[in-house]
Protein backbone atom coordinates (compact mmCIF):
# COMPACT_ATOMS: atom_id res chain seq x y z
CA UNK A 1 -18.76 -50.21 35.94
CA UNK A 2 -18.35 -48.58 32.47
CA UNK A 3 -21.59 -46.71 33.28
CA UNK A 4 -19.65 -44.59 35.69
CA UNK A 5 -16.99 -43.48 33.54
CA UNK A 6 -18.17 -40.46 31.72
CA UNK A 7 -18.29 -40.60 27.89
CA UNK A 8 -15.59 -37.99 27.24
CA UNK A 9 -13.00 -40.90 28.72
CA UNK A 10 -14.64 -44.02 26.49
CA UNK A 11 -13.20 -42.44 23.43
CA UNK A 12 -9.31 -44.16 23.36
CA UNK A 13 -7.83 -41.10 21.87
CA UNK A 14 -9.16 -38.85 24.60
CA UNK A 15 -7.68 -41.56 26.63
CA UNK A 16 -4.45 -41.90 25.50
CA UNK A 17 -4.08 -38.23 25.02
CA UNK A 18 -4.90 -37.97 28.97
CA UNK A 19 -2.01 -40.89 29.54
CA UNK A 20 0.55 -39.28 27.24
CA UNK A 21 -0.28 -35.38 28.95
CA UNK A 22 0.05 -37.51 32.53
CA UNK A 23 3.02 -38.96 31.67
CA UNK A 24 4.96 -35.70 30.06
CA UNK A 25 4.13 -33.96 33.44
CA UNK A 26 5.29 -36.73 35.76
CA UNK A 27 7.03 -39.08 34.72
CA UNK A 28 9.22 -37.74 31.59
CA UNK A 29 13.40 -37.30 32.28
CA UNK A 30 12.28 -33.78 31.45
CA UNK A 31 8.60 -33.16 33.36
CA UNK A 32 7.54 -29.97 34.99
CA UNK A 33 9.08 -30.19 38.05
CA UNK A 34 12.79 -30.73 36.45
CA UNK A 35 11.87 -28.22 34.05
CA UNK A 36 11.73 -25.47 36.32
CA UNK A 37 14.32 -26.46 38.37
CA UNK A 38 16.54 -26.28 35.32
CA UNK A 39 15.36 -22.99 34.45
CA UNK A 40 15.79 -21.39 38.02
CA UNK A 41 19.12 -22.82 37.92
CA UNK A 42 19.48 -21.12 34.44
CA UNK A 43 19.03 -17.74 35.50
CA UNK A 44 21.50 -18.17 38.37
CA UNK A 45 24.03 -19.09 35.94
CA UNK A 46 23.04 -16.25 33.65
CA UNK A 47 23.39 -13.81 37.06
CA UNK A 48 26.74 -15.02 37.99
CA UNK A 49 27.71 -15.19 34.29
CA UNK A 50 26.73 -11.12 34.28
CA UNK A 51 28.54 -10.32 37.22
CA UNK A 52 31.82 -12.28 36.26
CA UNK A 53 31.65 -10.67 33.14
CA UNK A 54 31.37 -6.70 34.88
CA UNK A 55 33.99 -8.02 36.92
CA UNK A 56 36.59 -8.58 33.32
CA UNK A 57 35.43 -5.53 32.45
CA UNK A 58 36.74 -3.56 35.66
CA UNK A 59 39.37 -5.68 35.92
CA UNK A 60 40.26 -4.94 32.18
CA UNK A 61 40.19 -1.01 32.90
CA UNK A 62 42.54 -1.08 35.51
CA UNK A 63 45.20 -3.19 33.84
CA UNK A 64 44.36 -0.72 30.50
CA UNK A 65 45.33 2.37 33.65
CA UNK A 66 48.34 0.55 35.32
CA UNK A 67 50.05 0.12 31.78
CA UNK A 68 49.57 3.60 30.60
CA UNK A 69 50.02 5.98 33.92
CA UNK A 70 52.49 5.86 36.09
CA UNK A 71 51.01 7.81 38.83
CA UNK A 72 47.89 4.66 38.88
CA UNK A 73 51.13 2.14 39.21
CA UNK A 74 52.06 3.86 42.61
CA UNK A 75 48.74 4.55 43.88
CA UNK A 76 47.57 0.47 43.23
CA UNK A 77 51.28 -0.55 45.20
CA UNK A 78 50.59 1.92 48.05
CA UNK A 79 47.02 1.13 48.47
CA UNK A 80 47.69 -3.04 47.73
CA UNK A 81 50.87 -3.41 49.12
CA UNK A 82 51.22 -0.77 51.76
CA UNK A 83 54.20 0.32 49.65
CA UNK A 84 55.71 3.62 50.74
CA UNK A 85 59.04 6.16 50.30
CA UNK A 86 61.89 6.24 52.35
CA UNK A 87 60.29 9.50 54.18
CA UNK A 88 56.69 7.98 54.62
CA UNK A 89 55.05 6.40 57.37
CA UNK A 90 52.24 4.26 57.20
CA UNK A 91 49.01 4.67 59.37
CA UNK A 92 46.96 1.57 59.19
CA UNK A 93 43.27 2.69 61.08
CA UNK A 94 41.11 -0.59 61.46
CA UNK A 95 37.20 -0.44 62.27
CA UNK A 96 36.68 -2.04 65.03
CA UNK A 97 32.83 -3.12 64.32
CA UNK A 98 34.55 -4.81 61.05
């Protein structure tokens, strides 16, 4: 039977350096599979983490705009809040393919 097995795998460090490689890619806590499932799930955190953080940033120029004009202060309660003046009627137009 050991005439079948080709010499390269009769050597035990070939061996065992086949069984530790077979191991690392299957059978590890960390093998290939889980590796690249971490890593895809990595970039989606790194996406969301990039669009959260544009997101502060917008959010951190209007706040900068309501506190220093008061002309942005009325515009953000008319547009929010449908706010208006004593001699002001509001329109509200709705899509209808919305």
């Amino acid at each position: 039977m050991l005439e079948k097995v080709p010499p390269f795998f009769k050597n035990k460090f070939v061996f065992t350096f086949l069984l530790f490689v077979g191991w690392m890619i299957f059978f590890d806590q960390y093998d290939l599979i889980n590796v690249f499932k971490l890593k895809h799930q990595l970039q989606d955190i790194e996406a969301s983490a990039e669009f959260y953080e544009n997101e502060i940033k917008q959010t951190q120029e209007q706040i900068d705009e309501l506190q220093t004009n008061p002309k942005a202060i009325e515009r953000y309660a008319r547009e929010k809040y449908l706010m208006k003046s004593e001699d002001e009627e509001i329109i509200i137009l709705e899509n209808p393919n919305d």
